[in-house]
Protein backbone atom coordinates (compact mmCIF):
# COMPACT_ATOMS: atom_id res chain seq x y z
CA UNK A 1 -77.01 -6.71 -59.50
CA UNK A 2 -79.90 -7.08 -57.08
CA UNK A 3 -79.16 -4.45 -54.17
CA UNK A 4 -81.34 -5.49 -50.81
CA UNK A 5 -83.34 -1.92 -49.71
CA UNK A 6 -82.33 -0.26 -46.99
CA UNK A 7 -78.70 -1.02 -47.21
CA UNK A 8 -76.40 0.99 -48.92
CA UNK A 9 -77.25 3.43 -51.34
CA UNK A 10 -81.29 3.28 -52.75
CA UNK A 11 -81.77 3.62 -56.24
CA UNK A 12 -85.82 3.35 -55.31
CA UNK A 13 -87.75 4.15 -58.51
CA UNK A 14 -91.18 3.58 -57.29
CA UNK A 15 -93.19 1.88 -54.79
CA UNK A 16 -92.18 -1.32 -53.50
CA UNK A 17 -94.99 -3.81 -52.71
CA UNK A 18 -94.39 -7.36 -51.97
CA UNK A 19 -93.76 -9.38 -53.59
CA UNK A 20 -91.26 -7.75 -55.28
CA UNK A 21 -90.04 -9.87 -58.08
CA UNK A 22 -92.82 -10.68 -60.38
CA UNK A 23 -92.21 -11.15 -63.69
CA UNK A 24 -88.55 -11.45 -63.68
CA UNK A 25 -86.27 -14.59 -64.47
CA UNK A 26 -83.38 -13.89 -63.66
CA UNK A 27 -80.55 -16.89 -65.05
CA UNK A 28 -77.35 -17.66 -63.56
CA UNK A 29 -74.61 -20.33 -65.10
CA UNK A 30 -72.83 -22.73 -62.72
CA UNK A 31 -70.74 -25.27 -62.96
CA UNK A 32 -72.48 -28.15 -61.05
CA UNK A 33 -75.99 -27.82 -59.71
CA UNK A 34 -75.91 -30.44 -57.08
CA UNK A 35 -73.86 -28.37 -54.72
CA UNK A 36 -76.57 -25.31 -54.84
CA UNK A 37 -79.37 -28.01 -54.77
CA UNK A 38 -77.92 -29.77 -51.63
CA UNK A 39 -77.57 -26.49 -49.76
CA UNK A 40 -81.19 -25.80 -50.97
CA UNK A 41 -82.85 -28.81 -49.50
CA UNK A 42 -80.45 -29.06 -46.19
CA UNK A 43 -82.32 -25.63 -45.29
CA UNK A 44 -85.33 -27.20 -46.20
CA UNK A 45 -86.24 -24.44 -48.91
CA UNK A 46 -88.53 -25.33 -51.78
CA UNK A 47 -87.84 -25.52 -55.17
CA UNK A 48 -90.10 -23.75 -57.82
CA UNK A 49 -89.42 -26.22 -60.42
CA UNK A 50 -87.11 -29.26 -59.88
CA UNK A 51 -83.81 -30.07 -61.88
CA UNK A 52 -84.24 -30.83 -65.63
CA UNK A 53 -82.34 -31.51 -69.06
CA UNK A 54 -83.35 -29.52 -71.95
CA UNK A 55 -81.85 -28.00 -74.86
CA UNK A 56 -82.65 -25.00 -77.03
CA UNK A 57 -81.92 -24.01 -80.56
CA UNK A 58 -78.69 -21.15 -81.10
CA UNK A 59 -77.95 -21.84 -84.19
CA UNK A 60 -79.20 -23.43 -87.82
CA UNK A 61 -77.84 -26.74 -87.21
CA UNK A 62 -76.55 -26.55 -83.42
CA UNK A 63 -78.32 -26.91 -79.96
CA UNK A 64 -76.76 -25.83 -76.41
CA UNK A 65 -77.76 -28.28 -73.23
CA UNK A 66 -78.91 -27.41 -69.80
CA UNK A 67 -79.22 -28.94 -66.78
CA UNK A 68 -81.41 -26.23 -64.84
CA UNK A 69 -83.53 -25.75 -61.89
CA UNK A 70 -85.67 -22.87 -60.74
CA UNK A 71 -86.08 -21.43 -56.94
CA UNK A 72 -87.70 -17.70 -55.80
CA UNK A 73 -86.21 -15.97 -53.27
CA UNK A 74 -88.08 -14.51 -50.27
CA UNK A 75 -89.11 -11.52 -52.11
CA UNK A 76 -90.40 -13.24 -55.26
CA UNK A 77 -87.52 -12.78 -57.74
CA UNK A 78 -87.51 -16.30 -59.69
CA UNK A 79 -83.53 -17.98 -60.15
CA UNK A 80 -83.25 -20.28 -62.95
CA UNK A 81 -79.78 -21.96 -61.89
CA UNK A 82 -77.78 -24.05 -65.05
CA UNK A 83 -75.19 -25.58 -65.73
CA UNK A 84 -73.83 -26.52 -69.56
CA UNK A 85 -74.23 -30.21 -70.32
CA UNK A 86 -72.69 -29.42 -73.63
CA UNK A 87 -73.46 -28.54 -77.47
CA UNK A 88 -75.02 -30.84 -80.12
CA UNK A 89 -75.76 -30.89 -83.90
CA UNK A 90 -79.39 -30.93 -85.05
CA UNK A 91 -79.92 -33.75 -87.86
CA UNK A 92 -81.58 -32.87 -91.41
């Protein structure tokens, strides 16, 4: 959960300097990019890294496919947004 400051309860543990989300990644699965990308760029907000196809090892023999995009928000936390383009096998 990320909980904006000075609503609601504060569970402050420090300091907070801008900006406030280095170092974190923070992933979220969707089901189709474009509709997040459209809203994105009809606001005219920039993307961090553009949309991209990659896969990554899970298993042995098996692979998991992404479609994924990154933005930061205005206080610096970094989104990685993705959406399954499905699962292959890995030849010998």
């Amino acid at each position: 959960m990320l909980e904006q400051r000075g609503i609601g309860r504060n569970w402050i543990t420090g300091p907070l300097e801008p900006p406030l989300g280095r170092g974190i990644n923070f992933q979220i699965a969707i089901s189709h990019l474009d509709p997040v990308i459209t809203a994105l760029r009809e606001a005219d907000y920039p993307l961090f890294m553009e949309t991209e196809s990659t896969w990554y090892r899970i298993d042995e023999d098996v692979e998991a496919g992404v479609q994924q995009f990154l933005v930061t928000d205005p206080d610096g936390y970094l989104l990685r947004f993705q959406a399954s383009i499905g699962r292959r096998s890995i030849a010998p």
